[in-house]
C-alpha atoms as a PDB file:
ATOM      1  CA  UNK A   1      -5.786 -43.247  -0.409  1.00  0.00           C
ATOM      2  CA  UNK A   2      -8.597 -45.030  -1.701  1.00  0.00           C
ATOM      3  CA  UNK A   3     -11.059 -44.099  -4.189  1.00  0.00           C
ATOM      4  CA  UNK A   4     -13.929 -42.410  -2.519  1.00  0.00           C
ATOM      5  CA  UNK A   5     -12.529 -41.712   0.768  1.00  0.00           C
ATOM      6  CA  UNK A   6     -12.323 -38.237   2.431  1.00  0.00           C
ATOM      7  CA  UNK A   7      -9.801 -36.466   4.343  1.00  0.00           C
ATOM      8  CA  UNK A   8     -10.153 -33.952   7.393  1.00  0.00           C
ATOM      9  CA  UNK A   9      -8.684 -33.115  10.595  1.00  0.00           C
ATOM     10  CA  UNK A  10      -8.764 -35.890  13.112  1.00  0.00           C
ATOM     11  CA  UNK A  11      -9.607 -34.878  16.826  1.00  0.00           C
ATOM     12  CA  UNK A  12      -6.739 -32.951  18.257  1.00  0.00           C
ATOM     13  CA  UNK A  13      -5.274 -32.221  15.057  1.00  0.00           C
ATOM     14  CA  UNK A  14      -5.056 -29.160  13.838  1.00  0.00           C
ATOM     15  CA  UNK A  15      -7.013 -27.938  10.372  1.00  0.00           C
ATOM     16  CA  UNK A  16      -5.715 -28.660   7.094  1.00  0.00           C
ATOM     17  CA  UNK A  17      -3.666 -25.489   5.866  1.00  0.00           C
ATOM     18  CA  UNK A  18      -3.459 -24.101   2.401  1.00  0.00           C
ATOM     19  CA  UNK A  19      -0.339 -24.987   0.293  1.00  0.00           C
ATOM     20  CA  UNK A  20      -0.436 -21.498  -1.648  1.00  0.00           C
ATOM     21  CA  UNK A  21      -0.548 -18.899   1.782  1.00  0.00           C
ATOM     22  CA  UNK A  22      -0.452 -21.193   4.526  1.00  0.00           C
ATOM     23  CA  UNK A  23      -4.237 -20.478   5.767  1.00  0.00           C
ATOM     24  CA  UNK A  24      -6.919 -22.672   6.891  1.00  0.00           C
ATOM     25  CA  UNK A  25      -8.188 -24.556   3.810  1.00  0.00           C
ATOM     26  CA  UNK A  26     -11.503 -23.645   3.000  1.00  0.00           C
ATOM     27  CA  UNK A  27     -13.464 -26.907   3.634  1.00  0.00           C
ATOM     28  CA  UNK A  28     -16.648 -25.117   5.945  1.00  0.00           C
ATOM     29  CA  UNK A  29     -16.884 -21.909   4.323  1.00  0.00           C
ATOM     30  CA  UNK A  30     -19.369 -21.285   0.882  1.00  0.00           C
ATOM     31  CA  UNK A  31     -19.911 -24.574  -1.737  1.00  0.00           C
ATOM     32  CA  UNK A  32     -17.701 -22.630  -4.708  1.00  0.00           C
ATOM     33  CA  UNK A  33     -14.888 -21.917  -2.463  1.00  0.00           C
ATOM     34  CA  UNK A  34     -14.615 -25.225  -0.953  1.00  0.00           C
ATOM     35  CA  UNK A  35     -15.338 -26.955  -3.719  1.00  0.00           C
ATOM     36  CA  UNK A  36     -12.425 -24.592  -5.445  1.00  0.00           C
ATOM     37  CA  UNK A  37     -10.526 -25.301  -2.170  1.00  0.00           C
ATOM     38  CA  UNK A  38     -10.532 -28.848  -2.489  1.00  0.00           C
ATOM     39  CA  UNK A  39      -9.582 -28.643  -5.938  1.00  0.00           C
ATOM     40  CA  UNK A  40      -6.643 -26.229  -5.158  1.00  0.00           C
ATOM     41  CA  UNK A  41      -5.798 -27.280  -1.648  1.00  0.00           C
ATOM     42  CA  UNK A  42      -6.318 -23.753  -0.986  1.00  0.00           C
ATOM     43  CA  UNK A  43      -7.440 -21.089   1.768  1.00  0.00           C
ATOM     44  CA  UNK A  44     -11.229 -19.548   1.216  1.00  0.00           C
ATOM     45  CA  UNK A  45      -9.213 -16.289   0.267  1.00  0.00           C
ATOM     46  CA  UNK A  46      -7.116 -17.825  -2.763  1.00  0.00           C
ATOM     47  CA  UNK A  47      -9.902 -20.022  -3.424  1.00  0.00           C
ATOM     48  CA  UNK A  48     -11.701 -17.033  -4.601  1.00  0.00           C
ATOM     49  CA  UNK A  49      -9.188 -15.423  -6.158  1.00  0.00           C
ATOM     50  CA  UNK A  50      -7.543 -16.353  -9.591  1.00  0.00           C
ATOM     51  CA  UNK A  51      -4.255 -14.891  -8.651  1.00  0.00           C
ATOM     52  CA  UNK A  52      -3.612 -15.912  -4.742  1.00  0.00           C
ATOM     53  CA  UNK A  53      -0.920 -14.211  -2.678  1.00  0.00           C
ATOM     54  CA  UNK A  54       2.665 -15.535  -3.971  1.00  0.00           C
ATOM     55  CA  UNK A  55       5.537 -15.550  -1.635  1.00  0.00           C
ATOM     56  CA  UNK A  56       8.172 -12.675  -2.554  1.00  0.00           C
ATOM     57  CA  UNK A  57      11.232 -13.275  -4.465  1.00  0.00           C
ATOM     58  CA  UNK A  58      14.054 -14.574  -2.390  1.00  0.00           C
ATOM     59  CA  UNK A  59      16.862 -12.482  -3.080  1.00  0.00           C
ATOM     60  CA  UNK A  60      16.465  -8.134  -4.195  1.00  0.00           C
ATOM     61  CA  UNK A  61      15.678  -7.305  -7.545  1.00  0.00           C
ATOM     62  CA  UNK A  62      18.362  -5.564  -9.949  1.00  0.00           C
ATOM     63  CA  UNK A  63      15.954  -1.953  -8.944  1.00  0.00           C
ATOM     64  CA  UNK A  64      16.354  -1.946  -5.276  1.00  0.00           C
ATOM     65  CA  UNK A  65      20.008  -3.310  -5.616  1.00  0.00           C
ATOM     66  CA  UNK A  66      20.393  -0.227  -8.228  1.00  0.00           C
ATOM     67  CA  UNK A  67      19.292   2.244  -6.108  1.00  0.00           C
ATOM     68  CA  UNK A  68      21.257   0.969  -3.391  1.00  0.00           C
ATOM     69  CA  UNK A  69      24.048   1.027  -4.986  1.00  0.00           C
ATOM     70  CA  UNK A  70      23.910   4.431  -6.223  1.00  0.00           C
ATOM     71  CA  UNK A  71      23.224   5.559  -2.673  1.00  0.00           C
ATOM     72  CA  UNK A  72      26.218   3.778  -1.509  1.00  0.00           C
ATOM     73  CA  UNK A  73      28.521   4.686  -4.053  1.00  0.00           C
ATOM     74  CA  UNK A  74      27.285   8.867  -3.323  1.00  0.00           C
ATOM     75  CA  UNK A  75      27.927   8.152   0.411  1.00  0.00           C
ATOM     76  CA  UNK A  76      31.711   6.518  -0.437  1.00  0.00           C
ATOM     77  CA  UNK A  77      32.620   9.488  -2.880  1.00  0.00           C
ATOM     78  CA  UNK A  78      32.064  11.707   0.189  1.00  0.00           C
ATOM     79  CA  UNK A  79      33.456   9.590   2.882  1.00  0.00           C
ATOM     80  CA  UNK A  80      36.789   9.528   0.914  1.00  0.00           C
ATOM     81  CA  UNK A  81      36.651  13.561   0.360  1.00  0.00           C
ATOM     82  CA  UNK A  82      36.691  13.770   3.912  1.00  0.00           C
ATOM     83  CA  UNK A  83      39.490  12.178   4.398  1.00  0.00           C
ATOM     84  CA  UNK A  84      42.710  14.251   5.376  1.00  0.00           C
ATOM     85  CA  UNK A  85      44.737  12.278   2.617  1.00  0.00           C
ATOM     86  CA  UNK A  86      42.374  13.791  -0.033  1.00  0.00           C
ATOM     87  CA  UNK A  87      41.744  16.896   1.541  1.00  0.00           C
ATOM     88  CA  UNK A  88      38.658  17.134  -1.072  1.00  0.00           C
ATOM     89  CA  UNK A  89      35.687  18.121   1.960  1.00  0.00           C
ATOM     90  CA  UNK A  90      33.805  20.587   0.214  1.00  0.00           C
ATOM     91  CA  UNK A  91      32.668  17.814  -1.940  1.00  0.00           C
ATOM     92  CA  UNK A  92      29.705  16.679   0.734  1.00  0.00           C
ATOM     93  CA  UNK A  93      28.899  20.140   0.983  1.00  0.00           C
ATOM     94  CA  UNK A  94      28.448  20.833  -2.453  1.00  0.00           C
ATOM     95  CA  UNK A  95      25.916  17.803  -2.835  1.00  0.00           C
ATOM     96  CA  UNK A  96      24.311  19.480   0.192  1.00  0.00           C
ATOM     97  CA  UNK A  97      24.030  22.518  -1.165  1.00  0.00           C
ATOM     98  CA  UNK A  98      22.933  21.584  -4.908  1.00  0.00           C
ATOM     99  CA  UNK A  99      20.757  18.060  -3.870  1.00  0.00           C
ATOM    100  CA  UNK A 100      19.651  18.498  -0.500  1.00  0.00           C
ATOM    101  CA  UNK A 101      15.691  20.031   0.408  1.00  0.00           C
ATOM    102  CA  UNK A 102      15.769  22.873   0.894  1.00  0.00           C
ATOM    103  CA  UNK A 103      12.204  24.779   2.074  1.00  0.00           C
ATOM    104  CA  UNK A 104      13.514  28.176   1.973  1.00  0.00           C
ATOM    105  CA  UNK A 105      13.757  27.521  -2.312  1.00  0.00           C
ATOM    106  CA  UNK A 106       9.593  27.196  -2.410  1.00  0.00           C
ATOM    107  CA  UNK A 107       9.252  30.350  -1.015  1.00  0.00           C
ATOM    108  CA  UNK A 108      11.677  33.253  -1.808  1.00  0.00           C
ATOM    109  CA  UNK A 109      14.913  32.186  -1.811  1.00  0.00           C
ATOM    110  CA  UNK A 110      17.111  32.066  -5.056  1.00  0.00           C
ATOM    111  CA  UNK A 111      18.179  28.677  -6.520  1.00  0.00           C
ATOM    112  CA  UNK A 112      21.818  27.860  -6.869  1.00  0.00           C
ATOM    113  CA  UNK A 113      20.270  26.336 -10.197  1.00  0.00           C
ATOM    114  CA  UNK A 114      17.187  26.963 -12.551  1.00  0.00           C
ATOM    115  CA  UNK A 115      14.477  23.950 -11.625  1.00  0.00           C
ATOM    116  CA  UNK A 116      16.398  23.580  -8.276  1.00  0.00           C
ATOM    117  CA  UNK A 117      12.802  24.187  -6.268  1.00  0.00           C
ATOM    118  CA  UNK A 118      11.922  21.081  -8.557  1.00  0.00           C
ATOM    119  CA  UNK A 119      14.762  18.542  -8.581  1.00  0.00           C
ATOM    120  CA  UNK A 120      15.140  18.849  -4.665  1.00  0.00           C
ATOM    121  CA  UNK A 121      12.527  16.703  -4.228  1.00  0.00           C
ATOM    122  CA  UNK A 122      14.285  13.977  -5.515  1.00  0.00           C
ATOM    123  CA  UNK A 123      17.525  14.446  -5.514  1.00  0.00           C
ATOM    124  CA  UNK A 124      17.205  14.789  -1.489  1.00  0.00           C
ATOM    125  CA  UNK A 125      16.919  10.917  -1.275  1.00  0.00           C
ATOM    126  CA  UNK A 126      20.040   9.489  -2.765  1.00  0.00           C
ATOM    127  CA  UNK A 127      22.499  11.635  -0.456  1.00  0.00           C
ATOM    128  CA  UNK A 128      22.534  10.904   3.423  1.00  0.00           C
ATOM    129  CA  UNK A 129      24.352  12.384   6.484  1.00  0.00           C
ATOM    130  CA  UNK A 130      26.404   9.911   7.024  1.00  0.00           C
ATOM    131  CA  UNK A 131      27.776   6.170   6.182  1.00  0.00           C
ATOM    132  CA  UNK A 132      25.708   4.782   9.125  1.00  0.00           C
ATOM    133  CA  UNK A 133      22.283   6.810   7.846  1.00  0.00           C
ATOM    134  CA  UNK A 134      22.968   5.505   4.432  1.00  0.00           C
ATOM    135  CA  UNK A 135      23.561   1.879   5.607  1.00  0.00           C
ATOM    136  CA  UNK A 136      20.452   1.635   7.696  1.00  0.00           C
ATOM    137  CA  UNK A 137      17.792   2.941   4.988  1.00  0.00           C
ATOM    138  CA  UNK A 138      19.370   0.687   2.736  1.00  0.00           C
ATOM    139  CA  UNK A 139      19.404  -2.795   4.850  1.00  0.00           C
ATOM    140  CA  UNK A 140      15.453  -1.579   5.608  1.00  0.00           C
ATOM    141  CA  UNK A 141      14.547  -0.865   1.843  1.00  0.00           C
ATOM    142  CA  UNK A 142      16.441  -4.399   0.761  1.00  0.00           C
ATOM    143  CA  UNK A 143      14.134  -6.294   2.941  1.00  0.00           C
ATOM    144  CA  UNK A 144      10.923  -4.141   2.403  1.00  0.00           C
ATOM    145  CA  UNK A 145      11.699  -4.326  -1.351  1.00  0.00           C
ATOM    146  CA  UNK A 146      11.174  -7.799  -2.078  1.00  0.00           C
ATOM    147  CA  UNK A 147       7.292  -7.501  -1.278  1.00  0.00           C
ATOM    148  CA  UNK A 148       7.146  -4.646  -3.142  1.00  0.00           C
ATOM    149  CA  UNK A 149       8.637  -6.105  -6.303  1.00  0.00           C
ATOM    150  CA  UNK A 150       6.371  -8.698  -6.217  1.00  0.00           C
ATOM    151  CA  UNK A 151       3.297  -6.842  -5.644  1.00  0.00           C
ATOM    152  CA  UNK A 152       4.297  -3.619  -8.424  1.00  0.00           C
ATOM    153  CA  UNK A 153       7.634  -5.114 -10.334  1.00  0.00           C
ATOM    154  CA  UNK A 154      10.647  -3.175 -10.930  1.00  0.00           C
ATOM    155  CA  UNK A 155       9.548  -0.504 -13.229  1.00  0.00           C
ATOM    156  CA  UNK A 156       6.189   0.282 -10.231  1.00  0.00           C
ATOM    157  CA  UNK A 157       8.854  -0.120  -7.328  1.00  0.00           C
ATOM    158  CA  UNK A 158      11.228   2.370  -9.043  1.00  0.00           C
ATOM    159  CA  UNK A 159       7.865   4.616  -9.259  1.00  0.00           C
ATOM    160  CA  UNK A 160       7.253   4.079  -5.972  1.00  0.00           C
ATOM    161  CA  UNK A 161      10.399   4.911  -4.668  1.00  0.00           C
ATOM    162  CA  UNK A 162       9.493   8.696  -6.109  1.00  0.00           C
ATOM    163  CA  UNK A 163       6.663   9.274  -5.164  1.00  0.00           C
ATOM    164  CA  UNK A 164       6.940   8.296  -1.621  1.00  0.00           C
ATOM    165  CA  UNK A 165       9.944  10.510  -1.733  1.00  0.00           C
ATOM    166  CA  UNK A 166       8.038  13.123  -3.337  1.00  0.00           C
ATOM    167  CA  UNK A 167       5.416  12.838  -0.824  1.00  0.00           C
ATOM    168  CA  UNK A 168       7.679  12.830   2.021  1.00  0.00           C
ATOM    169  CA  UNK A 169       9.195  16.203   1.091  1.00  0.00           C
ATOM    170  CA  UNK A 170       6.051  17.865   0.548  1.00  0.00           C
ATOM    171  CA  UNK A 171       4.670  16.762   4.172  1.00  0.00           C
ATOM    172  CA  UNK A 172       7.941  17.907   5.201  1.00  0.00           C
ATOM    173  CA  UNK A 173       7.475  21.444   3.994  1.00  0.00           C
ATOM    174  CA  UNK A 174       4.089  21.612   5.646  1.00  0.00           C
ATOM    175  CA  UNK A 175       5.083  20.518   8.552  1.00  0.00           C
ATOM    176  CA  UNK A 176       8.476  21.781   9.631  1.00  0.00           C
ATOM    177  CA  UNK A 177       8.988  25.295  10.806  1.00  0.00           C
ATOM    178  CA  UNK A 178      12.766  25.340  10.998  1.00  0.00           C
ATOM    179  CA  UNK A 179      13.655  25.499   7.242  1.00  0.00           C
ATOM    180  CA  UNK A 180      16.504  23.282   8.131  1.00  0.00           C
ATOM    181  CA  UNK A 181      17.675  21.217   4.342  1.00  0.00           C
ATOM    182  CA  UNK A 182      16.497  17.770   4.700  1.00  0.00           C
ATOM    183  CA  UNK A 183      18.121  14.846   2.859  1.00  0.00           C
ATOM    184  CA  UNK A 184      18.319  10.778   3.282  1.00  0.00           C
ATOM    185  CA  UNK A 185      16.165   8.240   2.070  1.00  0.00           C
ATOM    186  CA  UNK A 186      13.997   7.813   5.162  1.00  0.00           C
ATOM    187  CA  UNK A 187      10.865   9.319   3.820  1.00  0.00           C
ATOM    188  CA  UNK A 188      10.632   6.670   0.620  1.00  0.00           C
ATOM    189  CA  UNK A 189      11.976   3.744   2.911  1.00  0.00           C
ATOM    190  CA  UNK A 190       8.565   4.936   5.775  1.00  0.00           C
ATOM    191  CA  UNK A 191       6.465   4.628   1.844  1.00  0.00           C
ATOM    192  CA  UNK A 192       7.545   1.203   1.732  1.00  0.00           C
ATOM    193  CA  UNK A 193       6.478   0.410   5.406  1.00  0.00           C
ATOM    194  CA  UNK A 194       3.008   2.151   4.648  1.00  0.00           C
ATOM    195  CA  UNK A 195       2.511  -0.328   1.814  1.00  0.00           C
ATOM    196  CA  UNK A 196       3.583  -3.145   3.750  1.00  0.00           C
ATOM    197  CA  UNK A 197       1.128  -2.147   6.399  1.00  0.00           C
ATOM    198  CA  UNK A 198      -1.573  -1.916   3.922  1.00  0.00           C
ATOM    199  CA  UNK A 199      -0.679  -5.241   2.118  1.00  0.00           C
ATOM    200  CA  UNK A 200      -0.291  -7.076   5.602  1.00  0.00           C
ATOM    201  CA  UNK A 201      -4.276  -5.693   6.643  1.00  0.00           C
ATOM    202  CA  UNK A 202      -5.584  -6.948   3.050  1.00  0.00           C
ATOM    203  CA  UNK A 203      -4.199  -9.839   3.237  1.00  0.00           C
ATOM    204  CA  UNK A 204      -5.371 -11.033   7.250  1.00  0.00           C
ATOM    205  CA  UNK A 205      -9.016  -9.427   6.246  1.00  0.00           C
ATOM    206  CA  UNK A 206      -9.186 -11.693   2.856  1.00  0.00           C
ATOM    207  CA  UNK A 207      -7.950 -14.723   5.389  1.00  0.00           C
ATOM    208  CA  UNK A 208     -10.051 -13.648   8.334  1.00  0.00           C
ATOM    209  CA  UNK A 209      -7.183 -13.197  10.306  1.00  0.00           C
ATOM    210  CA  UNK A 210      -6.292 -10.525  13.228  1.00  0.00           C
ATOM    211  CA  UNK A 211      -5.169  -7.163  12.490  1.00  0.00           C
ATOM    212  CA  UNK A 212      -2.648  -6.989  15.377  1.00  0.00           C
ATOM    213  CA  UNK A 213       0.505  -7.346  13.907  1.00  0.00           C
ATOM    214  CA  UNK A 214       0.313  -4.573  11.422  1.00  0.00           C
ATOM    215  CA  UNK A 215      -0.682  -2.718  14.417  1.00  0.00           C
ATOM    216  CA  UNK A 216       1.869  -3.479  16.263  1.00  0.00           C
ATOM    217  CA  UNK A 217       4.300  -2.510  13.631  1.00  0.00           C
ATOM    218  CA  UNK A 218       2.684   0.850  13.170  1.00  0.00           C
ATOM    219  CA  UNK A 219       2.864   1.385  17.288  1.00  0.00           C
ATOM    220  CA  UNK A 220       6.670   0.051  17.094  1.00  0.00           C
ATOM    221  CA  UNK A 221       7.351   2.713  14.280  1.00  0.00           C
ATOM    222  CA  UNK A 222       5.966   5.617  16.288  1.00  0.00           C
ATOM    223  CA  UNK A 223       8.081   4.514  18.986  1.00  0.00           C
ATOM    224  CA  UNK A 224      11.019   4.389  16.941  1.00  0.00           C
ATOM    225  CA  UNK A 225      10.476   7.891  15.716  1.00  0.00           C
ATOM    226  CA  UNK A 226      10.352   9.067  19.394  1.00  0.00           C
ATOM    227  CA  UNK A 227      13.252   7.705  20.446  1.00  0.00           C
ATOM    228  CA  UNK A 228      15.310   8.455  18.086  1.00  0.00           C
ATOM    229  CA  UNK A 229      14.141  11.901  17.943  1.00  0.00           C
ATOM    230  CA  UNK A 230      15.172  11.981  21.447  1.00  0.00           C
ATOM    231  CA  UNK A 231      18.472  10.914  20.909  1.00  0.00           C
ATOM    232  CA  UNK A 232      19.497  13.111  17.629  1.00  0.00           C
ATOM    233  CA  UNK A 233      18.055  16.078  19.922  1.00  0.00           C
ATOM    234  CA  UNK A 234      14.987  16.875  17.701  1.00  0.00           C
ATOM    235  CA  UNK A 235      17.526  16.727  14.349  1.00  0.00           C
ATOM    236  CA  UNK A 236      15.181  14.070  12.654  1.00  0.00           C
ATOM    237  CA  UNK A 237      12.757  14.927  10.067  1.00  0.00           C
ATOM    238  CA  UNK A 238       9.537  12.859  11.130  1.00  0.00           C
ATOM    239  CA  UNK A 239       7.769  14.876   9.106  1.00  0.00           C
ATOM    240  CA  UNK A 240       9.340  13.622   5.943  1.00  0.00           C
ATOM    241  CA  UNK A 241       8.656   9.939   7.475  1.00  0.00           C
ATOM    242  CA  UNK A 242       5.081  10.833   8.286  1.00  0.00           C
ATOM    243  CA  UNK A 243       4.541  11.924   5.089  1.00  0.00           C
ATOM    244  CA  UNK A 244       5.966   8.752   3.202  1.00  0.00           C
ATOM    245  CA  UNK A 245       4.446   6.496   5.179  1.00  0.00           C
ATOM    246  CA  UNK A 246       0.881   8.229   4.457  1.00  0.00           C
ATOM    247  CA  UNK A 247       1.796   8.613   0.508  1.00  0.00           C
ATOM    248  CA  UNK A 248       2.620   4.675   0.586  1.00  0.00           C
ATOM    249  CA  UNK A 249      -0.553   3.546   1.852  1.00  0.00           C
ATOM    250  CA  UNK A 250      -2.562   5.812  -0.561  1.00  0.00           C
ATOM    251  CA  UNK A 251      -0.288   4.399  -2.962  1.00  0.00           C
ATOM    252  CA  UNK A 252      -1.130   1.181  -2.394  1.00  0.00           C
ATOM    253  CA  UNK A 253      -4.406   1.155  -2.251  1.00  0.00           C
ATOM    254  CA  UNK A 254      -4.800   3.036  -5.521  1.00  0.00           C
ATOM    255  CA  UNK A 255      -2.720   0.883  -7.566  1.00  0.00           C
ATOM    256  CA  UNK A 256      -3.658  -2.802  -5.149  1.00  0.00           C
ATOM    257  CA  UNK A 257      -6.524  -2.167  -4.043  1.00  0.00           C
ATOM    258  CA  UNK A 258      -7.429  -5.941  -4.249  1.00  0.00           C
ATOM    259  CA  UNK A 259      -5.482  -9.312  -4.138  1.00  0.00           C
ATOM    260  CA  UNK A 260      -5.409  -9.713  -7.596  1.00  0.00           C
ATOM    261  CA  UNK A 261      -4.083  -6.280  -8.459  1.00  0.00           C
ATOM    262  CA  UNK A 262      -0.084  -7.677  -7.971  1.00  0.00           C
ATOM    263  CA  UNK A 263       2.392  -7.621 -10.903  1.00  0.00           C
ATOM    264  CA  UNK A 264       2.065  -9.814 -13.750  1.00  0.00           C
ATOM    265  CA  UNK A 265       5.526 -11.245 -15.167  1.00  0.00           C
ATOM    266  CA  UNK A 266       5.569 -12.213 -19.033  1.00  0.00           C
ATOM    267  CA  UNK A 267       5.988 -15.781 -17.918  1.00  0.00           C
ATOM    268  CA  UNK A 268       2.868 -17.750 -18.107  1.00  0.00           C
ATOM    269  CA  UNK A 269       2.482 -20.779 -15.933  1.00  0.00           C
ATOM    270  CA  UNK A 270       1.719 -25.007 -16.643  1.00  0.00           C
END
């Protein structure tokens, strides 16, 4: 292009987008942006912003393929005890009895263990019902993960993972009346939906973009819940999703609260 000239949108065309989040490049908006917009090829939002919105990484991070794993390999233990061949199927009710919530242990019931009432609400997450409940929080926290790697890195997702857990058990102790044990990863994997809700929002407000997608998503989780509520006849603890979705967003507004606030990697860039 020669010296001098100026590009734009022609008529019909649509606007120039941003290379770095694939928004409308800043041209109109205030004289610092665009001029850092033209200089960056960037959107208003990542014009203003030293650290703009970087894409997540492309395959899981050692952490969530960790913690899946140890899920997985819990899960496979007790799916071969049950098997007639090994004839071994007290072993999934052991990990019931010793890992699982249990609500009755914060009020006056006596722990198989001494800090019991305290190592439930971890514990609870790593051991599911079944191979299918164990498979399907797993496949959701994979693909939630890789946003939340790149916005906390390992060591904040592995934090994360606890105290949306945490959280969830706590809500679920408020909340349920039953005192039925609760176990599963659900409540951490609803944390990692309530940060990518919050995410999504900052993000379309920086860009000036609509809300209704992370609507939607909230509306299609609700739905979720109901139906499968229905179909497990009540045996689902929404209470411990409620909870870890609510703990997530709090989460991530505390520690993100802005664009910038993302994981920094030793690596320094050209």
């Amino acid at each position: 292009m020669p010296s001098g000239s100026r590009s734009g949108p022609t008529p019909g065309s649509s606007p120039p987008r941003s290379r770095r989040c694939g928004g409308p490049r800043a041209i109109d908006r205030a004289p610092r942006a665009a001029a850092l917009a033209v200089a960056r090829r960037a959107c208003h939002a990542c014009a203003m912003t030293d650290r703009p919105v970087l894409p997540a990484a492309p395959r899981p991070a050692p952490i969530v393929l960790a913690i899946a794993g140890l899920c997985a390999l819990f899960e496979l233990a007790f799916t071969l005890a049950d098997l007639p061949m090994v004839g071994y199927e007290g072993l999934r009710r052991a990990a019931l009895v010793y890992g699982a919530f249990w609500p009755g242990l914060l009020q006056d019931w006596e722990p198989v263990f001494p800090g019991q009432p305290v190592t439930m609400f971890i514990s609870y997450a790593f051991l599911h019902g079944g191979f299918l409940h164990m498979l399907f929080n797993m496949l959701v926290m994979i693909a939630l993960g890789r946003e939340a790697v790149a916005r906390l890195g390992q060591g904040g997702f592995l934090l994360a993972f606890l105290i949306t857990a945490i959280g969830a058990a706590g809500t679920y102790y408020l909340l349920d009346s039953t005192g039925t044990p609760m176990l599963g990863a659900s409540g951490a994997v609803f944390g990692f939906f309530g940060m990518q809700v919050y995410w999504d929002v900052q993000i379309r407000r920086a860009r000036g973009l609509s809300l209704d997608q992370p609507v939607r998503l909230v509306i299609g989780l609700v739905v979720m819940n109901v139906l499968l509520w229905a179909l497990v006849s009540g045996m689902l603890a929404w209470q411990a999703h409620l909870g870890g979705f609510v703990t997530g967003v709090v989460l991530a507004a505390l520690v993100t609260p802005t664009l910038n606030h993302r994981h920094r990697s030793g690596r320094r860039g050209n």
